[in-house]
C-alpha atoms as a PDB file:
ATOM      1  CA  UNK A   1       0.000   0.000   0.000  1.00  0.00           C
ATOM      2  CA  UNK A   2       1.492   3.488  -0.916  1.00  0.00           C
ATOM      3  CA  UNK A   3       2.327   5.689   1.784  1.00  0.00           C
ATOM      4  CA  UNK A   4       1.793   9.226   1.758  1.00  0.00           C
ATOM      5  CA  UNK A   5       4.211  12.035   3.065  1.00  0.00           C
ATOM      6  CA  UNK A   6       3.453  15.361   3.413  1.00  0.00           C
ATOM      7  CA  UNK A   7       6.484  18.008   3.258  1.00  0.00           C
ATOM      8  CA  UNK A   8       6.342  21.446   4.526  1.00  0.00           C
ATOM      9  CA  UNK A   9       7.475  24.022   2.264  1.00  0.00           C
ATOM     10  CA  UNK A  10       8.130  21.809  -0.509  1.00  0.00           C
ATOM     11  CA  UNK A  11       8.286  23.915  -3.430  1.00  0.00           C
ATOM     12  CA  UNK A  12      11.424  25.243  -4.009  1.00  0.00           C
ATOM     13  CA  UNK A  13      15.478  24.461  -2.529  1.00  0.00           C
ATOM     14  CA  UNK A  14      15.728  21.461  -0.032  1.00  0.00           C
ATOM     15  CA  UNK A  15      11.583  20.839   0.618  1.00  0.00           C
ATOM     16  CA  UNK A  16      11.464  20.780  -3.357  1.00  0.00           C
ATOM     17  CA  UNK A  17      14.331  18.053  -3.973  1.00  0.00           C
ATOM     18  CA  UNK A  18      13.305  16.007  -0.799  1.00  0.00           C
ATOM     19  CA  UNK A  19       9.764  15.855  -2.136  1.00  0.00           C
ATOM     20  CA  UNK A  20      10.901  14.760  -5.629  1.00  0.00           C
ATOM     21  CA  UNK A  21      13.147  12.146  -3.816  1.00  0.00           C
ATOM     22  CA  UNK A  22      10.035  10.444  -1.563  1.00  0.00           C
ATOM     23  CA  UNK A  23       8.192  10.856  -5.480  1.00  0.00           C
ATOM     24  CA  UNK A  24      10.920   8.638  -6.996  1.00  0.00           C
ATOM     25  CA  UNK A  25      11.005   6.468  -4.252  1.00  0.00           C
ATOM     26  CA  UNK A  26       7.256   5.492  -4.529  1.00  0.00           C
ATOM     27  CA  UNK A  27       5.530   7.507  -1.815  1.00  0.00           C
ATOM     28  CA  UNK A  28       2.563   9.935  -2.383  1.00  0.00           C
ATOM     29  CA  UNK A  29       3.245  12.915  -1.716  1.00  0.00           C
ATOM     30  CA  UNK A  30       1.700  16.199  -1.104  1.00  0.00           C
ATOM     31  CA  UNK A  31       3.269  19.862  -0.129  1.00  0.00           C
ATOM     32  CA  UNK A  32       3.076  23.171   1.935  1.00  0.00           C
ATOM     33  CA  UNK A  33       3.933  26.223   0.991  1.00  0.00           C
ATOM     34  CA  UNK A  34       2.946  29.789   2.016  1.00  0.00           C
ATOM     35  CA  UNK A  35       3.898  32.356  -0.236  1.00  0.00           C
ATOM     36  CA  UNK A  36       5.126  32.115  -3.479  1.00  0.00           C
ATOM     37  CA  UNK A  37       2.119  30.621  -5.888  1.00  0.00           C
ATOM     38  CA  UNK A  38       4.233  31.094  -8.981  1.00  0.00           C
ATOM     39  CA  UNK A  39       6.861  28.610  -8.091  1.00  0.00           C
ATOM     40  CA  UNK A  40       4.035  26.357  -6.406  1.00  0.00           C
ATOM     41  CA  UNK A  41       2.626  25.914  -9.687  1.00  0.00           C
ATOM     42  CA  UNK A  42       5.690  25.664 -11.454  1.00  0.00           C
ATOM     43  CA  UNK A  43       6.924  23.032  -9.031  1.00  0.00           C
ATOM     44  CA  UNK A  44       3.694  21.054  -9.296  1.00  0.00           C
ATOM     45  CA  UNK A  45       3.546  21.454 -13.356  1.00  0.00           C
ATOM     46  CA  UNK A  46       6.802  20.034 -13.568  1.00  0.00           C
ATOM     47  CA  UNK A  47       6.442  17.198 -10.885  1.00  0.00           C
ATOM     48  CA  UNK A  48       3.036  16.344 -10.753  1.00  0.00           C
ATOM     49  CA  UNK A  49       3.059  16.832  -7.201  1.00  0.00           C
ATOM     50  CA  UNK A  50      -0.011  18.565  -5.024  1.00  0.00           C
ATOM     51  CA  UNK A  51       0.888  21.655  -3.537  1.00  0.00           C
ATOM     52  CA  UNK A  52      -1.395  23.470  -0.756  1.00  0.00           C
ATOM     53  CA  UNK A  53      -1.194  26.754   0.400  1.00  0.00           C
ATOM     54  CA  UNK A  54      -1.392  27.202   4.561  1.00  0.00           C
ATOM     55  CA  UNK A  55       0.322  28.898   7.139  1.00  0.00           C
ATOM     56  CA  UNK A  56       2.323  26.200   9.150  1.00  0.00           C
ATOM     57  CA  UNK A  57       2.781  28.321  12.285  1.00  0.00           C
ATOM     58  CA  UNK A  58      -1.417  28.748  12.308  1.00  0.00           C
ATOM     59  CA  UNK A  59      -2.346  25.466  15.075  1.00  0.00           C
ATOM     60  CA  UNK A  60      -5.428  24.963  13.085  1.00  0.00           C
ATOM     61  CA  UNK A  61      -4.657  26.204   9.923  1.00  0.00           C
ATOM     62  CA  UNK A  62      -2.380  22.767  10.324  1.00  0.00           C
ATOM     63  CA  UNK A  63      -5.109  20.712  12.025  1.00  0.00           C
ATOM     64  CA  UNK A  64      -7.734  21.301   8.508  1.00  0.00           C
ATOM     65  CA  UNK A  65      -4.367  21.261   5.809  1.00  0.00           C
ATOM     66  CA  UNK A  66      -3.030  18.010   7.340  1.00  0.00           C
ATOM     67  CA  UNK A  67      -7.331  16.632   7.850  1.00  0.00           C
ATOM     68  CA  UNK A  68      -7.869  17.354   3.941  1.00  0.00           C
ATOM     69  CA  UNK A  69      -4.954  15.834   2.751  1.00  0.00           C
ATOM     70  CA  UNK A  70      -5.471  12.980   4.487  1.00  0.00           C
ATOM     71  CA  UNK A  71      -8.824  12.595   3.292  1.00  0.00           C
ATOM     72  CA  UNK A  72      -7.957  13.015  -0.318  1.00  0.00           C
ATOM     73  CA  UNK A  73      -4.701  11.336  -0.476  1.00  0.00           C
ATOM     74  CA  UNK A  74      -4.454   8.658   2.433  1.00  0.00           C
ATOM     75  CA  UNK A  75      -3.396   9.464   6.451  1.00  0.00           C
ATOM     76  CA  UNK A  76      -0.363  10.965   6.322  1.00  0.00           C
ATOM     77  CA  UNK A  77       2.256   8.544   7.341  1.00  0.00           C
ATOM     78  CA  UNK A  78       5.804  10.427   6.796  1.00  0.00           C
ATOM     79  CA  UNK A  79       5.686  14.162   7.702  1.00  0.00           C
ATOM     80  CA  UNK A  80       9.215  16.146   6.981  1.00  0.00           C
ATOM     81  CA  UNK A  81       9.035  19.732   8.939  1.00  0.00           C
ATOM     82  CA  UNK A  82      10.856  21.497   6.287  1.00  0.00           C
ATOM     83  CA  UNK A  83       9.391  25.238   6.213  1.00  0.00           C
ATOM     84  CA  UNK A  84      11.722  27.732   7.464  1.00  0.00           C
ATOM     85  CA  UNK A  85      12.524  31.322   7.187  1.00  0.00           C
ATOM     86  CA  UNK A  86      15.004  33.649   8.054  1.00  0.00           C
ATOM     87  CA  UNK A  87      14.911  37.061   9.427  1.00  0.00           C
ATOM     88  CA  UNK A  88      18.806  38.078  10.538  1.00  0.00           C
ATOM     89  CA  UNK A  89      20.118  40.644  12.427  1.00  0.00           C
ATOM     90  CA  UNK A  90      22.373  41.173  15.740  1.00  0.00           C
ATOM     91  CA  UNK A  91      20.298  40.669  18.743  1.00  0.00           C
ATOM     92  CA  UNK A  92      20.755  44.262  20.449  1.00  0.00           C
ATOM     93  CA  UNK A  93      18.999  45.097  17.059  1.00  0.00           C
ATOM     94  CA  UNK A  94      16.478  42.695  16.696  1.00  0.00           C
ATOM     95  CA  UNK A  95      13.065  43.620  17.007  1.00  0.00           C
ATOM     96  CA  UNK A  96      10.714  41.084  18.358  1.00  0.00           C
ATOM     97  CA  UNK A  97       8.528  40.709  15.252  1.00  0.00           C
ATOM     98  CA  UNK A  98      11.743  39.127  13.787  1.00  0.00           C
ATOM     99  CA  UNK A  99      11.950  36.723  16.963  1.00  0.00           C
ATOM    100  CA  UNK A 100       8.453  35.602  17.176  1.00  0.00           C
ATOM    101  CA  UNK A 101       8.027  35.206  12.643  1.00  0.00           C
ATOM    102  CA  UNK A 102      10.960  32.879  13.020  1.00  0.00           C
ATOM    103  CA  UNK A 103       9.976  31.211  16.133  1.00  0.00           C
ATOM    104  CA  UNK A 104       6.759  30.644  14.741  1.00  0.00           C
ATOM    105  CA  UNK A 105       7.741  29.632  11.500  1.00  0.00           C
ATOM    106  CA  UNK A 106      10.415  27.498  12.119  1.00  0.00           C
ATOM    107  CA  UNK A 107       9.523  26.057  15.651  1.00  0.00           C
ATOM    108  CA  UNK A 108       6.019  26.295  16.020  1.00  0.00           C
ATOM    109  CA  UNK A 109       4.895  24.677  13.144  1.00  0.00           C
ATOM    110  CA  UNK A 110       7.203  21.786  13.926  1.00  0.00           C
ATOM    111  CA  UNK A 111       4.461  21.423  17.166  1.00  0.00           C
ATOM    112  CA  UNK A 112       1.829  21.926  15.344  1.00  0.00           C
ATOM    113  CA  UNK A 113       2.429  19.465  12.242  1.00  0.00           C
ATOM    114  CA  UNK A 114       3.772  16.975  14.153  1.00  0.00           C
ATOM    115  CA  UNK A 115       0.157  17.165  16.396  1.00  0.00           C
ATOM    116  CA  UNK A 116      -2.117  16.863  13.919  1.00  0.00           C
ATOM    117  CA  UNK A 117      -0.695  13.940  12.612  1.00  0.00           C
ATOM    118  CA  UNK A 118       0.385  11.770  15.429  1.00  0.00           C
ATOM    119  CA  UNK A 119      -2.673  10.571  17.122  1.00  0.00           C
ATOM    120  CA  UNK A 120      -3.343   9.129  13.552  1.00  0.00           C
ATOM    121  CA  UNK A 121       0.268   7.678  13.517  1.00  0.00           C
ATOM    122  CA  UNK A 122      -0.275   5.777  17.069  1.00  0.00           C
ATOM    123  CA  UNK A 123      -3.057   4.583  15.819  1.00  0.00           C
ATOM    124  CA  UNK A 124      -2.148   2.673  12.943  1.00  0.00           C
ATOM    125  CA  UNK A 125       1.319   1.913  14.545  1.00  0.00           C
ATOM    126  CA  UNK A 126       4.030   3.579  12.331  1.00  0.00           C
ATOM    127  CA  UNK A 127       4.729   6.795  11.643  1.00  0.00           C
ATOM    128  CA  UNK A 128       7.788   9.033  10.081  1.00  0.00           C
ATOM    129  CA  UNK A 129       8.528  12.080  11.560  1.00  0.00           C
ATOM    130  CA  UNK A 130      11.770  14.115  10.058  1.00  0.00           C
ATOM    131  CA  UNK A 131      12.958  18.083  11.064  1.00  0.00           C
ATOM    132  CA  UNK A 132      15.001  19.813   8.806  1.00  0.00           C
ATOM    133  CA  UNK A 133      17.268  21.497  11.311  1.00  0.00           C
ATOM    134  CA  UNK A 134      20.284  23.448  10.420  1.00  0.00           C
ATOM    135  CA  UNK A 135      24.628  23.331  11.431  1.00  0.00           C
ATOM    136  CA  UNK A 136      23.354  26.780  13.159  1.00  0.00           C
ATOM    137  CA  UNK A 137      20.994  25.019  15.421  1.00  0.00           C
ATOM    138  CA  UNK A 138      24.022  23.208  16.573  1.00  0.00           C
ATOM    139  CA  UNK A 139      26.862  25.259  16.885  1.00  0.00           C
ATOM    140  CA  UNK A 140      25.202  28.958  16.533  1.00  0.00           C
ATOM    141  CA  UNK A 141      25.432  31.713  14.603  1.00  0.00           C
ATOM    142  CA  UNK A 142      26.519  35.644  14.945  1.00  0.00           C
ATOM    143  CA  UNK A 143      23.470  37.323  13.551  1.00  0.00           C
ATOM    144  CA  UNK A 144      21.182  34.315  13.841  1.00  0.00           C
ATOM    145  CA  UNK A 145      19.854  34.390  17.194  1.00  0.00           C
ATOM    146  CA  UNK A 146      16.066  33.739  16.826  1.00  0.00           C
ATOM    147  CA  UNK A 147      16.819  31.497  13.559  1.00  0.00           C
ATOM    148  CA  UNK A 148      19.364  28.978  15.677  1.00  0.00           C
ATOM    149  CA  UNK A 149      17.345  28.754  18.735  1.00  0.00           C
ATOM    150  CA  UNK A 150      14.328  27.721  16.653  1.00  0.00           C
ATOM    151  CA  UNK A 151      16.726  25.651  14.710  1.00  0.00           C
ATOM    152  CA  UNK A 152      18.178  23.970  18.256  1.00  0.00           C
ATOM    153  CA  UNK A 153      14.586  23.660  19.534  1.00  0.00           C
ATOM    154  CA  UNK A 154      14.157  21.154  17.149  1.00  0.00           C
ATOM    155  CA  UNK A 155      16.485  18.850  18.280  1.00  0.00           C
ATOM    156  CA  UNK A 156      15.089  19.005  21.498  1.00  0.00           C
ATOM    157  CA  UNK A 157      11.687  18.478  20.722  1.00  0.00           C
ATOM    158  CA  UNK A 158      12.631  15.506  18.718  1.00  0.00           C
ATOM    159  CA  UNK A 159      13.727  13.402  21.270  1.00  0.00           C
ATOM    160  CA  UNK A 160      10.974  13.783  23.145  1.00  0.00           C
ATOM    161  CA  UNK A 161       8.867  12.547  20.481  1.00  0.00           C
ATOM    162  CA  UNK A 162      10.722  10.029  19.630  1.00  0.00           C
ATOM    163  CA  UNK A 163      10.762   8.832  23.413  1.00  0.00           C
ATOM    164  CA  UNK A 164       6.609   9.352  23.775  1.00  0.00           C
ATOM    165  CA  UNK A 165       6.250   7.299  20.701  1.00  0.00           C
ATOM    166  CA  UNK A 166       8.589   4.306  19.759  1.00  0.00           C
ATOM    167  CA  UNK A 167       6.458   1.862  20.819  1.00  0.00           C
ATOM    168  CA  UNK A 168       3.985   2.837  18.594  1.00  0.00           C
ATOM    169  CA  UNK A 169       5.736   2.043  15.495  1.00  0.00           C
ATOM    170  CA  UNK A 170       7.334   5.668  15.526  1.00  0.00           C
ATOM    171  CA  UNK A 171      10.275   7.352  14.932  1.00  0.00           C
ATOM    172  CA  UNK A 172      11.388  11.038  15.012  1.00  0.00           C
ATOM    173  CA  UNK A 173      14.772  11.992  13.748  1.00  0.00           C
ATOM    174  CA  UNK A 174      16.603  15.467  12.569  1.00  0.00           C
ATOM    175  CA  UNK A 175      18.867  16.196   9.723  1.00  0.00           C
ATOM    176  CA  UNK A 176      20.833  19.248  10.376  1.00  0.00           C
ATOM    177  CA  UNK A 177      22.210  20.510   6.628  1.00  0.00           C
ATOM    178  CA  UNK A 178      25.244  22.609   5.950  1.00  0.00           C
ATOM    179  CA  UNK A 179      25.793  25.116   3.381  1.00  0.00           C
ATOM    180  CA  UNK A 180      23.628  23.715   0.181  1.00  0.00           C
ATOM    181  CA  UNK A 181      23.881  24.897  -3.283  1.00  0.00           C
ATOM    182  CA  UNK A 182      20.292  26.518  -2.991  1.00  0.00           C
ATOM    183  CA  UNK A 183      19.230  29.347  -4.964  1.00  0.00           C
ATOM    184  CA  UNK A 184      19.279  31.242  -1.999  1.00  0.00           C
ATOM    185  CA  UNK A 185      23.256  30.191  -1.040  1.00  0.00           C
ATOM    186  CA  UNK A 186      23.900  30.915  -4.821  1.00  0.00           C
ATOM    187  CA  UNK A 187      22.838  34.900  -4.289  1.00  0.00           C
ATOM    188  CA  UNK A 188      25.751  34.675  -1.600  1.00  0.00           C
ATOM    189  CA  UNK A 189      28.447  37.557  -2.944  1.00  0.00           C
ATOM    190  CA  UNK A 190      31.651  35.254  -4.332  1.00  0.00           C
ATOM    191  CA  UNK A 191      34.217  36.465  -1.824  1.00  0.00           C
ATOM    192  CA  UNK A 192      31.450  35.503   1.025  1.00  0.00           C
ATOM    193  CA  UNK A 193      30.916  32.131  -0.773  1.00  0.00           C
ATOM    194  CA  UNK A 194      34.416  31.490  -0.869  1.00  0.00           C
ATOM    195  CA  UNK A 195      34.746  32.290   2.836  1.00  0.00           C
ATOM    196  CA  UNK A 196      32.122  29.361   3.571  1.00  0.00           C
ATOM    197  CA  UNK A 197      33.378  26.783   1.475  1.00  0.00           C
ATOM    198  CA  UNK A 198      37.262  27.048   2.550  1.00  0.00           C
ATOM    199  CA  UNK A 199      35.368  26.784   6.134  1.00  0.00           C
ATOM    200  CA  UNK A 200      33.884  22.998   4.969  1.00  0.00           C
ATOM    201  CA  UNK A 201      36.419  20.147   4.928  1.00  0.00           C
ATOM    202  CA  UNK A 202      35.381  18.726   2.047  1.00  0.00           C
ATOM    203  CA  UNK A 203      35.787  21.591   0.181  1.00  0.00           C
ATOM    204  CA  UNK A 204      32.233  22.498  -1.787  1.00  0.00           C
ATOM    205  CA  UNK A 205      28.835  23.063  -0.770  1.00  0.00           C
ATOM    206  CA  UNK A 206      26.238  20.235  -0.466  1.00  0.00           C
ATOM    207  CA  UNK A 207      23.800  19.308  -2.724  1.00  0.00           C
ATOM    208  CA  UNK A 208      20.228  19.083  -2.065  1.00  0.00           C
ATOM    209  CA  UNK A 209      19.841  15.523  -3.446  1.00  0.00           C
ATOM    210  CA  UNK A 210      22.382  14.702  -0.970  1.00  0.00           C
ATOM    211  CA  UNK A 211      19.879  15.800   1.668  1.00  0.00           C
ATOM    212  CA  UNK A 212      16.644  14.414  -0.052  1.00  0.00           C
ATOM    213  CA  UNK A 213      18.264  10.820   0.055  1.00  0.00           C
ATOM    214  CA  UNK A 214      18.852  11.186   4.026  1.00  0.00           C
ATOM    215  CA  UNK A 215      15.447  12.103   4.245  1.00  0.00           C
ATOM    216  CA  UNK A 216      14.250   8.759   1.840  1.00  0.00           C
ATOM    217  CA  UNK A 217      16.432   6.700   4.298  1.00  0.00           C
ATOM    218  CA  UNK A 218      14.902   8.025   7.469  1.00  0.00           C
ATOM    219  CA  UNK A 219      11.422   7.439   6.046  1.00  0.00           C
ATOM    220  CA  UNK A 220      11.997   4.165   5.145  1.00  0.00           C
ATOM    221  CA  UNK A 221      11.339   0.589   6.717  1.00  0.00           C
ATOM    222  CA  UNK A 222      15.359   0.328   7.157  1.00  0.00           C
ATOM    223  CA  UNK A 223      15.356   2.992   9.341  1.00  0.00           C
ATOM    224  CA  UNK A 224      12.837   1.852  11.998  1.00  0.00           C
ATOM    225  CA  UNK A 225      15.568   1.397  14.379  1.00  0.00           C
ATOM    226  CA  UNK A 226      16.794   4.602  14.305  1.00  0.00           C
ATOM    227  CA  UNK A 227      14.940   7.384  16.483  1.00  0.00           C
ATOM    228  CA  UNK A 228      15.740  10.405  18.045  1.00  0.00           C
ATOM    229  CA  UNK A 229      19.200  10.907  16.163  1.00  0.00           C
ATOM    230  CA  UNK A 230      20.564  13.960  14.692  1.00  0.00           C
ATOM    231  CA  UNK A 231      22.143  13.368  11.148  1.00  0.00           C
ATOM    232  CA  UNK A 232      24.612  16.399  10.215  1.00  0.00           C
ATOM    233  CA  UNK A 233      25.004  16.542   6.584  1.00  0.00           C
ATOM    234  CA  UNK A 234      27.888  19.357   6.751  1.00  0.00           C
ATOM    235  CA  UNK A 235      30.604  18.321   4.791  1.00  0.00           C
ATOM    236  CA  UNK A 236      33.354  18.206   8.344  1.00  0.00           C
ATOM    237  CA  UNK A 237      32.629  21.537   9.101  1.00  0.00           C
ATOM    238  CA  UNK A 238      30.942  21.195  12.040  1.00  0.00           C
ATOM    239  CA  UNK A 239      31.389  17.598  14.102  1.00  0.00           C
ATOM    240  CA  UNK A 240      29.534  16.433  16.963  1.00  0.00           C
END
């Protein structure tokens, strides 16, 4: 029977190439996104995939997304908490909007995905749950105060959830990515760029395949014994 996974902003960068991965892999999928239509269509032209449009840090906003996409496309057995955003700036200037639209955004919808879908996940006895974290959740960042803390949050909240719920069939894991070759790392100035990547051991960015496949692996039957694990995909440049 096909599973369905449901990725939050899955339209463009990382949340794009991990849905296309679960896609090739044989899962249906379905996607978030919030603001760009343009590029949802695009993205759903071009892969066949469903896009819908909610706002992931509204609790039940996510409670009627996640209850019509189950009931057109199957319960939602693999959700990836992709959707992020960034709004930088040194903390002695940061205004609180900035704190509570990234908080929100990148922390708060992680709760309130992850709620609407697990009663149905304990259930039926399995259940995927994946965070896209960051390598700035883990080791900080100057000018990133709101966007790591959200980011490190994760990682916290994931182990509970993988503690409340392995013996239902669940697991809940993070991947923490590195610089990737996004469109977004690509508007980088060169002489920043170049800063980064002498910074990563391996000596390039990632790719976002690279993190897609993680993401296939964690959703997959191979993986049921691993929950509550971090996976840094960082090149070496930062090792825990």
């Amino acid at each position: 029977m096909t599973k369905t996974a449901l990725v939050t902003g899955g339209t463009r960068g990382i949340g794009a190439a991990i849905a296309r991965g679960l896609g090739e892999a044989g899962y249906q999928v379905v996607v978030t996104y919030n603001g760009n239509d343009e590029a949802a269509a695009d993205f759903t032209r071009e892969t066949g995939i469903p896009a819908r449009k909610w706002d992931v840090g509204d609790y039940g906003a996510c409670e009627a997304g996640v209850e019509s996409v189950s009931s057109e496309y199957g319960a939602v057995d693999v959700l990836v908490n992709n959707a992020g955003i960034t709004r930088d700036g040194m903390l002695h200037k940061m205004g609180i909007e900035d704190w509570d639209a990234v908080i929100r955004t990148n922390l708060t919808s992680a709760f309130n995905m992850t709620r609407a879908v697990i009663n149905g996940m304990r259930e039926r006895g399995f259940g995927r749950i994946i965070q896209i974290s960051s390598i700035n959740g883990q080791k900080g960042q100057m000018g990133q105060a709101n966007y790591a803390a959200a980011k490190a949050g994760l990682l916290g909240f994931t182990k509970s959830v993988a503690q409340e719920n392995a013996r239902k069939g669940i697991t809940a894991n993070v991947i923490a990515p590195g610089y990737i070759g996004t469109d977004m790392v690509a508007g980088v100035p060169d002489k920043v760029l170049e800063q980064i990547i002498g910074q990563i051991p391996v000596g390039r960015l990632g790719e976002v395949d690279e993190i897609a496949q993680a993401v296939v692996y964690l959703a997959s039957d191979a993986a049921g014994f691993v929950t509550g694990s971090t996976l840094s995909i960082n090149g070496g440049q930062y090792m825990t």
